[in-house]
Every structure is written in C-alpha cells, then in structure tokens.
Protein backbone atom coordinates (compact mmCIF):
# COMPACT_ATOMS: atom_id res chain seq x y z
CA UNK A 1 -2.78 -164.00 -138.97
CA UNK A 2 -5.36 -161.17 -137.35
CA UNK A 3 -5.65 -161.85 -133.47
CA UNK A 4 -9.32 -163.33 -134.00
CA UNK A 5 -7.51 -165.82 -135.96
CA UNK A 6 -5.33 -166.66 -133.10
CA UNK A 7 -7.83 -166.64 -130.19
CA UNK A 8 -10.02 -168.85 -132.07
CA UNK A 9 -7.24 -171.20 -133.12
CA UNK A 10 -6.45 -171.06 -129.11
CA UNK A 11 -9.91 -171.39 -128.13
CA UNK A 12 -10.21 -175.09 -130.53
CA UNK A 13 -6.58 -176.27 -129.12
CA UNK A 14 -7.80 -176.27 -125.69
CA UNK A 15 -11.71 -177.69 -126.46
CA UNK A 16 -9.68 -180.36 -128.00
CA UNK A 17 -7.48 -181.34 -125.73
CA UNK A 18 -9.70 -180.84 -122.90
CA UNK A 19 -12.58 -182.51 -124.88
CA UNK A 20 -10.15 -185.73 -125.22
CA UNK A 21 -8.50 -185.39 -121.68
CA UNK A 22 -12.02 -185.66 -120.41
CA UNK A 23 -13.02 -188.97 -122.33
CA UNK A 24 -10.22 -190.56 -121.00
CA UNK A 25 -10.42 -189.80 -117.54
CA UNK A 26 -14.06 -190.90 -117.56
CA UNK A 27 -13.53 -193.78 -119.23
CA UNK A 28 -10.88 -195.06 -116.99
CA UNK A 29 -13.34 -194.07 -114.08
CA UNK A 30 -15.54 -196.47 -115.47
CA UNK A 31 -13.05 -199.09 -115.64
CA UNK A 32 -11.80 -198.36 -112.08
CA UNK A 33 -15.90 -197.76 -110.78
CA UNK A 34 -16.73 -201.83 -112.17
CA UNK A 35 -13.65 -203.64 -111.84
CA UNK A 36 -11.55 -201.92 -108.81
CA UNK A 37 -13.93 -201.05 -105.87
CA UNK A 38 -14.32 -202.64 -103.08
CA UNK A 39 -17.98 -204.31 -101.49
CA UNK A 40 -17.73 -201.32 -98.98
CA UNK A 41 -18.24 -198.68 -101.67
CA UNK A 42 -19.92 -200.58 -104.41
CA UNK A 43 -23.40 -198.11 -103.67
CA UNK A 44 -21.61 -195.33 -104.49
CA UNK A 45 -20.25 -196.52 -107.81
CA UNK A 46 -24.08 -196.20 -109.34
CA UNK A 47 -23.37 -192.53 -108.70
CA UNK A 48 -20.08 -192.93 -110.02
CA UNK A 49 -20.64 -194.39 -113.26
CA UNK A 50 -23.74 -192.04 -113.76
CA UNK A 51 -21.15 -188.43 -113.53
CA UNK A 52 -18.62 -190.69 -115.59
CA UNK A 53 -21.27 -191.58 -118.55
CA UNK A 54 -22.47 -187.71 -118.04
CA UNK A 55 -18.58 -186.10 -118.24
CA UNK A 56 -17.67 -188.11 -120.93
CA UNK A 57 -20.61 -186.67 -122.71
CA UNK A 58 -20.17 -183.24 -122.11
CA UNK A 59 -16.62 -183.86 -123.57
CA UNK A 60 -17.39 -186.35 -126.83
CA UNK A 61 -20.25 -183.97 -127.66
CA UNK A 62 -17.89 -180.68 -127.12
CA UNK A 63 -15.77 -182.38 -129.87
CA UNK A 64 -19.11 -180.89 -132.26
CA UNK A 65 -19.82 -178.03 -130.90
CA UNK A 66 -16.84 -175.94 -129.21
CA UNK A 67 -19.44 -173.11 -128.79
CA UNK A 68 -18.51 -169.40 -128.62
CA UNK A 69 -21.30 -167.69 -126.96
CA UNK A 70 -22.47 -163.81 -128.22
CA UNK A 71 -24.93 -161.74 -126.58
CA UNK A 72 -26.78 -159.61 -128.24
CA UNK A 73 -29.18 -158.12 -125.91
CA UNK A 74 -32.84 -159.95 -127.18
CA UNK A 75 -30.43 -162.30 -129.61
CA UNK A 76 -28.36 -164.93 -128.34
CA UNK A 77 -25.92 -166.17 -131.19
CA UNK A 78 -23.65 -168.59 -131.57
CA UNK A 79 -20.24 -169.66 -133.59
CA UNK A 80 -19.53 -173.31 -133.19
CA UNK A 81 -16.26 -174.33 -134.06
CA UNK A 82 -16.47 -178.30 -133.75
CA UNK A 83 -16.85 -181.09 -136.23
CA UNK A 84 -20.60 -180.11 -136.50
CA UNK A 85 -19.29 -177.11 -138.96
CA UNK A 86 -18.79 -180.33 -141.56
CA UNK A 87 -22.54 -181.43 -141.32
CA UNK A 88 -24.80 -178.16 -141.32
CA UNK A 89 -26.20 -175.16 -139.09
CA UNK A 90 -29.24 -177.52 -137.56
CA UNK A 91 -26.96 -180.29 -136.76
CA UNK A 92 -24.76 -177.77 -134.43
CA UNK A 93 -27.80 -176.81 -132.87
CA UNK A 94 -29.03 -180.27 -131.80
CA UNK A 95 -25.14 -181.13 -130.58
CA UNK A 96 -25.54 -177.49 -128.40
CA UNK A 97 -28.50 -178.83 -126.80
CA UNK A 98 -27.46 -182.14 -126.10
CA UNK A 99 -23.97 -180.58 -124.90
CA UNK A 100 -26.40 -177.89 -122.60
CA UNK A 101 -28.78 -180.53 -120.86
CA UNK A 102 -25.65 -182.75 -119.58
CA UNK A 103 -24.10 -179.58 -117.89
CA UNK A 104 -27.50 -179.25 -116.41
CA UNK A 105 -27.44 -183.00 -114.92
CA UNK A 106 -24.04 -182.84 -114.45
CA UNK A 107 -24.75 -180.20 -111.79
CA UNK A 108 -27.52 -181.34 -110.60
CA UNK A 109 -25.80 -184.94 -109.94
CA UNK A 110 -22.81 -183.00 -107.82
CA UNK A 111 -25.64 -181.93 -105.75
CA UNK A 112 -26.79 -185.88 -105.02
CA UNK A 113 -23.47 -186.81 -104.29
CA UNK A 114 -22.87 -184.44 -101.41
CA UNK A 115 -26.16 -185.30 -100.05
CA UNK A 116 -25.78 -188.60 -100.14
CA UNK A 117 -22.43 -187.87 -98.07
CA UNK A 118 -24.05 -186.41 -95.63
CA UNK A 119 -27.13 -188.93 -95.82
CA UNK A 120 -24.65 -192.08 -94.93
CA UNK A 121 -22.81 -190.58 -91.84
CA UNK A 122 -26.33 -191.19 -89.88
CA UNK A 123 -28.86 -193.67 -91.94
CA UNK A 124 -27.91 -196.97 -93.55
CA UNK A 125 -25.99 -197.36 -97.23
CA UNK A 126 -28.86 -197.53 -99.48
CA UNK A 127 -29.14 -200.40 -101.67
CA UNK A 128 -27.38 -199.81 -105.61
CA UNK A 129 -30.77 -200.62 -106.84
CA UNK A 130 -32.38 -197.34 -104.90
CA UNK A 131 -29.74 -195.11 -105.78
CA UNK A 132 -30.16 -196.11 -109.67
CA UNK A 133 -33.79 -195.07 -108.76
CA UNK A 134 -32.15 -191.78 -107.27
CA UNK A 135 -29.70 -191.08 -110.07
CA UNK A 136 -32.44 -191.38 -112.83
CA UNK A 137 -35.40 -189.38 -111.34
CA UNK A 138 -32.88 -186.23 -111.53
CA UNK A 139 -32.76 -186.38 -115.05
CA UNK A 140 -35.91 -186.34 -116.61
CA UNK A 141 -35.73 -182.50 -116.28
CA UNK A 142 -32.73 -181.73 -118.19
CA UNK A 143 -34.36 -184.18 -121.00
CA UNK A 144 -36.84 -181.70 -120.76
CA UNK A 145 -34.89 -179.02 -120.97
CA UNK A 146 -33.11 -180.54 -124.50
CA UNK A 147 -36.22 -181.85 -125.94
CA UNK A 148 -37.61 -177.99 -125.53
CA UNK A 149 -34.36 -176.31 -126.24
CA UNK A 150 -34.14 -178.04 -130.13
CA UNK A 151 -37.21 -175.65 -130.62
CA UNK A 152 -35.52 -172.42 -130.13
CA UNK A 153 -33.72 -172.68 -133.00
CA UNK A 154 -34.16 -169.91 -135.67
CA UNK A 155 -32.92 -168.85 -139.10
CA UNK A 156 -28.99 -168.77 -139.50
CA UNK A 157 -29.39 -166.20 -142.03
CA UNK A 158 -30.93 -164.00 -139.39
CA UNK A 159 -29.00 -164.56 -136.51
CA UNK A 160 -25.62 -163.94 -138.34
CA UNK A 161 -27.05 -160.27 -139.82
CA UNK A 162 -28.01 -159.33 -136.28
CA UNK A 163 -24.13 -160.35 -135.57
CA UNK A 164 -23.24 -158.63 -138.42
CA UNK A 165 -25.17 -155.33 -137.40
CA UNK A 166 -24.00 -155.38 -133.59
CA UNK A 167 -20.13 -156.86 -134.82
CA UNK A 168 -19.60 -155.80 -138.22
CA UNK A 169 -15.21 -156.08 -137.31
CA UNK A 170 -16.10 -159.70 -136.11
CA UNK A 171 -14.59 -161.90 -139.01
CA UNK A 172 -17.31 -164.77 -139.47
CA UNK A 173 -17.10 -165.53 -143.17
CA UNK A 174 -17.46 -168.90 -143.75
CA UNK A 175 -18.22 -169.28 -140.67
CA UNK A 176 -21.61 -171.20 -139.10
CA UNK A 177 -23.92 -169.29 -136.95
CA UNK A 178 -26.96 -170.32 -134.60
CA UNK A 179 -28.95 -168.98 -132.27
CA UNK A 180 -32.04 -167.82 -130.73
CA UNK A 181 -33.09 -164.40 -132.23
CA UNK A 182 -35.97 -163.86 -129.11
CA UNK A 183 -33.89 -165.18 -125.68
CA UNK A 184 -37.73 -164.22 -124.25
CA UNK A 185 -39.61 -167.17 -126.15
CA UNK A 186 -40.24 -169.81 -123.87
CA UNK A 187 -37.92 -172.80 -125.05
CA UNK A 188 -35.20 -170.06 -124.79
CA UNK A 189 -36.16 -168.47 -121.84
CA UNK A 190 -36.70 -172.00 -120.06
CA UNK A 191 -33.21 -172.47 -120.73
CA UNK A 192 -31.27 -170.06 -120.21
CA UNK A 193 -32.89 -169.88 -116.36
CA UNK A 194 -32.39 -173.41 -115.72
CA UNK A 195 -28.61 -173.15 -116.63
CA UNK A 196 -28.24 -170.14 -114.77
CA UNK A 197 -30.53 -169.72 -111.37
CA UNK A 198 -30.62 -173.18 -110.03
CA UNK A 199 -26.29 -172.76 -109.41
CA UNK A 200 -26.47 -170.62 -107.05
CA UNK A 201 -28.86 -172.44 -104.85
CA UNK A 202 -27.26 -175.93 -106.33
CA UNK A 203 -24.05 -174.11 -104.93
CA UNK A 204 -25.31 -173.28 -101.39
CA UNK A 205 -26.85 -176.69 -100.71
CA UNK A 206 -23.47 -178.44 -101.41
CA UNK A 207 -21.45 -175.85 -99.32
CA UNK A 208 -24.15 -176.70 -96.37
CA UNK A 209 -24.07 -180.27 -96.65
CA UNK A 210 -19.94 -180.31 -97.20
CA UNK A 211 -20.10 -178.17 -94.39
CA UNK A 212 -22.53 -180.50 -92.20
CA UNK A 213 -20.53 -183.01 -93.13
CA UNK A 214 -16.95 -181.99 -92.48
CA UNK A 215 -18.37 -180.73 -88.73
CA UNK A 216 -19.83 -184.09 -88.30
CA UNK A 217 -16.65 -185.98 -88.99
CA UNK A 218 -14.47 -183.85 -86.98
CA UNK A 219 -16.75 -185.11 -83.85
CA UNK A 220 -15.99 -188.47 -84.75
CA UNK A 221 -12.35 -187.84 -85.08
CA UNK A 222 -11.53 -188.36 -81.29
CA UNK A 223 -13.07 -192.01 -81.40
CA UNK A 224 -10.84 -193.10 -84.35
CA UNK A 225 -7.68 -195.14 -84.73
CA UNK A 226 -4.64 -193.47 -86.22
CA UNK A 227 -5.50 -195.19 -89.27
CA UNK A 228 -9.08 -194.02 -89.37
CA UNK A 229 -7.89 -190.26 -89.04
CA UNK A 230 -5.57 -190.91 -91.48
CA UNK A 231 -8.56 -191.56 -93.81
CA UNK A 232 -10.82 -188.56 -92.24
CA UNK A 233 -7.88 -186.19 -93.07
CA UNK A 234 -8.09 -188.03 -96.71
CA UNK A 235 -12.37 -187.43 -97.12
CA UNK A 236 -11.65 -183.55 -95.55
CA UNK A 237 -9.59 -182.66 -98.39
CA UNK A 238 -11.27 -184.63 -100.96
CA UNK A 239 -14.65 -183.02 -99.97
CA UNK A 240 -12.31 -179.24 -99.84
CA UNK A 241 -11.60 -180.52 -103.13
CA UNK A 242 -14.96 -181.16 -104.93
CA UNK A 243 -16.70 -178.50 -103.03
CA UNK A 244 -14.68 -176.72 -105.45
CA UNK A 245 -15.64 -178.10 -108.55
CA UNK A 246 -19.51 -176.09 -108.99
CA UNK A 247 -17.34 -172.89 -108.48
CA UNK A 248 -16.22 -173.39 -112.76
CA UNK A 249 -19.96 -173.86 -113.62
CA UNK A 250 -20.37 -170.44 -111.39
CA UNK A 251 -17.61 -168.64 -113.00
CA UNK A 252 -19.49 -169.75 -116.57
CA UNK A 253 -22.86 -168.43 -115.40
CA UNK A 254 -21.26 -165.04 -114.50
CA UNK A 255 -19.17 -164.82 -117.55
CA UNK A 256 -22.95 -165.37 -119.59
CA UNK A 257 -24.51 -162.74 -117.09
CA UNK A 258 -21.94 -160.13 -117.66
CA UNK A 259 -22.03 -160.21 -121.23
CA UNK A 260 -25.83 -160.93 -121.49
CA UNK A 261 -26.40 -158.04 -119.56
CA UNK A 262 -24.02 -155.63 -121.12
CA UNK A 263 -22.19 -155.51 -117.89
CA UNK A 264 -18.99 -156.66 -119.94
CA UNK A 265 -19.41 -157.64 -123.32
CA UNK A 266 -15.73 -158.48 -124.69
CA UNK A 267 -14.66 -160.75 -127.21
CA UNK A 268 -12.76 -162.52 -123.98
CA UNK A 269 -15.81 -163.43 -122.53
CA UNK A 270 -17.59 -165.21 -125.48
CA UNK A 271 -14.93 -167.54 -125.77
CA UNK A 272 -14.11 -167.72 -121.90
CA UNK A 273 -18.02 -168.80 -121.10
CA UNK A 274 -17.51 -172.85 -122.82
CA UNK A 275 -13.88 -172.85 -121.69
CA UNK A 276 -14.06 -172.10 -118.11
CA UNK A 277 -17.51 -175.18 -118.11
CA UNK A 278 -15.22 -177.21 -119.72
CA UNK A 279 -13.25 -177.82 -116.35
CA UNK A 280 -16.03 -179.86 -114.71
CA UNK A 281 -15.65 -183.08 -116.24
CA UNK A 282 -11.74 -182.52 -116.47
CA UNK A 283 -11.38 -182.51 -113.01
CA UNK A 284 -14.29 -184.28 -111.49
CA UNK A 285 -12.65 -187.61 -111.95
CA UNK A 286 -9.30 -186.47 -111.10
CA UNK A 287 -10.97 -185.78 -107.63
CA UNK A 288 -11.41 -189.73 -107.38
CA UNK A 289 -7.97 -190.59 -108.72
CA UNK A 290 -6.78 -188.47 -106.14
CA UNK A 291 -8.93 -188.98 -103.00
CA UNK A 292 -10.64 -193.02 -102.96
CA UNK A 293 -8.11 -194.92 -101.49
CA UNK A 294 -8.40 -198.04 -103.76
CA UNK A 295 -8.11 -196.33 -107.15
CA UNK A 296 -5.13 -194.02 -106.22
CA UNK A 297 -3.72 -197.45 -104.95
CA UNK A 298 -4.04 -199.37 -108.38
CA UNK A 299 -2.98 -196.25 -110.34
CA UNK A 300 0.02 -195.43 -108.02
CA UNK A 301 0.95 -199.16 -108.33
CA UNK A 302 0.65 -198.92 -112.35
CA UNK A 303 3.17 -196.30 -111.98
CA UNK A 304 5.61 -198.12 -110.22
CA UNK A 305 5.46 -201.42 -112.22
CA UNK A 306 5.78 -199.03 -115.25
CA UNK A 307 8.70 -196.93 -114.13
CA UNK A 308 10.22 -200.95 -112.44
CA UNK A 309 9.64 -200.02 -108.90
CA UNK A 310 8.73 -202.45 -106.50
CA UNK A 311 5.17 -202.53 -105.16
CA UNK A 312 3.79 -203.20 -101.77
CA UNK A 313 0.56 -204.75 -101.21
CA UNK A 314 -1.97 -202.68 -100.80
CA UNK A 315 -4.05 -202.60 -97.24
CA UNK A 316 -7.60 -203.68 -97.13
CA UNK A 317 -9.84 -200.63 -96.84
CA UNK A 318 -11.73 -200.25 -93.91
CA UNK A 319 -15.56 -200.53 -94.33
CA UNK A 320 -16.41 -197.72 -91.36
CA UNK A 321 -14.97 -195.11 -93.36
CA UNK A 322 -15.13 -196.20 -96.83
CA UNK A 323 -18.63 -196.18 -96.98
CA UNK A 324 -18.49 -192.14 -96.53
CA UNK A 325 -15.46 -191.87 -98.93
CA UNK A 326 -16.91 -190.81 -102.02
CA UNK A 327 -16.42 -189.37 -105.85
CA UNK A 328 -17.74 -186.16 -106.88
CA UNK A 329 -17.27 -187.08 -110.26
C-alpha cells in the first residue's frame, strides 16, 4: 500500500466519522433547542436551530464530497473522495458548492451570535419572530455565492491533465477530478474571496464583542449572588470557549493561502485544508452541551439514570442571566 494510499484512506476515516459525529450532535441540539429550553432562552434557540440545521449540513453534505483541495497556481483542482464519486464529476461539483456556501453562513452566523451577546446585556431580548428575520437576511449572500459558484465548473478532462502536468507522481487513476481551470473568472474569483477575506474581519468583530462582553460582565459581577457568579464564571468560559471556534475556519483559510500561493504547497496541506473546517460543526454544539445550564443538566442526568445513579432535581434557571447564556453553535 504506497503512502498516498494510506493518507487518503486516513483522510476518508476521519471525514467519516467526523461527518457522522457532526449529524448527531446537531441533531440532538435540535432536540434539546425545541423540547429542553427554558421561556428565558427560548429567543436564542431561533439562532440555535439555524447553526444546528447549518452544521448538520456541512457534515451530511461532506459525506459527498470529502474534498482534497490542489493549487495549481491559475487552476484550482479538486479530488473528492465522498459518495458523489458513485454519481459523476458534475454531481461532486454541485455537492462542493453546496458544502462551500454553508461554511460561508456558518461563519457568518458565529458572528450574529456574539453580537447578539453583547446586544442583550443593554437592550431588551428581541422577539423569536425578529431574530428569524435576523437569521435569514444573512443568508441570501452565501445563496449567492452557491448559485454563482455551480458556474465555475470546467472540463474534468482538463483539470486532471493540468494535475497531471504539475503532479505527474500523484496517483489519481480512477480517480474523479473538478475544478476551476481560471481561479480569476468571476464565479471563481467571487468565491474564493468570500471564503477567505471576510474571516479575518468576521474574526476581529467576534474577539471585540467577546471582549466587550466579558468586560461588561465582570462589572456586574460585584452586584451578583453567589449563584449568579457561579453562572458568570459558566458564560466566561463558554464565551473563552466559542471565541475559539472561527480560529479552525482561520487555520483552513491559511492552509488554502499557503498552498495557493506557493508559500507551501505539500501534499499535507491539500488534505489538511477540509479536515481542519471540518471541526466547526464538531464542536460548535459541544460548546452548548457543555456551557447552557439546562442541556448539560438533562444530558448529565441521562448519564446517571443510564449508568443507575441517582438524580437530583435540577434548579430552576435564573432568567437575569440566562437570557445572556448563549450557544455558539
């Protein structure tokens, strides 16, 4: 077995498991989001459901695509290794840019969540109706962005013998391969910049409002009960933690940028690009499993009743902090 071989058979083991991890996780968000939160929250779950419905995507439609990325300076080209293989070269293509445009309201949606953090701590809890308006007017541009995107596809046949002229060791036969021969057209170029510059200032605005926020609640601290700051230390690390989360969608754009730009053009990096995104929806909803108090209640009560250990009641969750304790996911 030559080492390609075994980094691609690597590289499909983890999209799979990750792929499936992922659907699961979101759809037992969902479940928790409609039947397990309480009135103070229930705003928040619109927000909620919306990154659930958008990481389960990212993960049911990675199960078709599982896409190695290869730069090739004008040429972007691509070797799928999902399900689409089993259907045919155009059909990967329309998976990619499904797969592409949730990433891009995936991030985009992080970005709502920690402003509406910072948005509650001094105006009232808008209404679920107005933040369903909210949620949907961020994604008519990343519809845009797939509608254009299905028109930079080009010939197969002419993508893989620019591969095979800048690879000719890679081992692709029998193999499917897409891409973009011109990066420059404009459904290409479109993108490629709207997956790659908006992260950076996507990035900043969630460190400033996390930031905002955090300072913000630490003022309030000396005015709270001992239960209260038990819950502000809980919504300081949960916000530590999903302040984290963009940093795997930055760590994808650099691995692109390095390779795209001949910086560092490995073998390593093609596959490392897809894998590194794939952590997003992963871990988003671990980061409300973790941090809101009612769902780490039910699960952690699940566990005991499971393993026969006896359960205490769980305490009513107070409305003056809930309201701020939110999900990145």
């Amino acid at each position: 077995m030559s080492a390609d071989s075994i980094s691609v058979l690597i590289f499909q083991i983890y999209h799979y498991a990750f792929s499936l991890a992922g659907c699961c996780f979101s759809v037992f968000l969902t479940y928790l989001c409609l039947y397990h939160t309480p009135d103070a929250i229930k705003t928040f779950t619109v927000v909620s459901i919306n990154f659930a419905i958008t990481d389960f995507s990212i993960c049911f439609s990675n199960f078709f695509v599982q896409q190695r990325l290869i730069p090739l300076g004008n040429t972007l080209a691509h070797i799928p290794y999902g399900l689409c293989n089993k259907i045919s070269p155009y059909a990967c293509h329309v998976w990619y840019s499904i797969h592409l445009h949730w990433y891009s309201h995936c991030l985009w949606g992080l970005l709502l969540s920690f402003v509406y953090r910072y948005y509650v701590l001094f105006h009232p809890t808008p209404t679920k109706k107005k933040m369903a308006l909210l949620v949907a007017s961020i994604y008519p541009i990343s519809f845009f962005q797939l509608i254009l995107y299905l028109f930079a596809y080009d010939d197969p046949d002419e993508v893989r013998q620019v591969l095979v002229k800048a690879h000719p060791d890679y081992d692709i036969e029998g193999r499917i391969v897409v891409g973009t021969l011109d990066i420059h057209r404009f459904p290409a170029m479109f993108t490629v910049l709207h997956m790659t510059l908006p992260v950076s200032v996507a990035y900043s605005t969630i460190i400033f409002f996390r930031t905002k926020t955090v300072s913000n609640l630490k003022k309030r601290g000396s005015q709270m009960s001992k239960s209260q700051r038990s819950k502000h230390a809980q919504l300081l690390w949960s916000l530590t933690y999903q302040s984290m989360i963009p940093t795997y969608y930055f760590i994808a754009v650099l691995s692109f940028v390095l390779g795209q730009f001949d910086i560092i053009r490995i073998p390593f990096l093609e596959f490392f690009t897809s894998s590194v995104a794939l952590c997003i929806p992963v871990f988003c909803p671990m980061s409300s499993f973790c941090f809101v108090t009612p769902y780490r209640s039910y699960i952690a009560n699940k566990v005991r009743s499971f393993l026969g250990i006896q359960t205490k009641d769980v305490a009513s969750v107070n409305p003056s902090m809930v309201s701020t304790v939110n999900n990145a996911n």
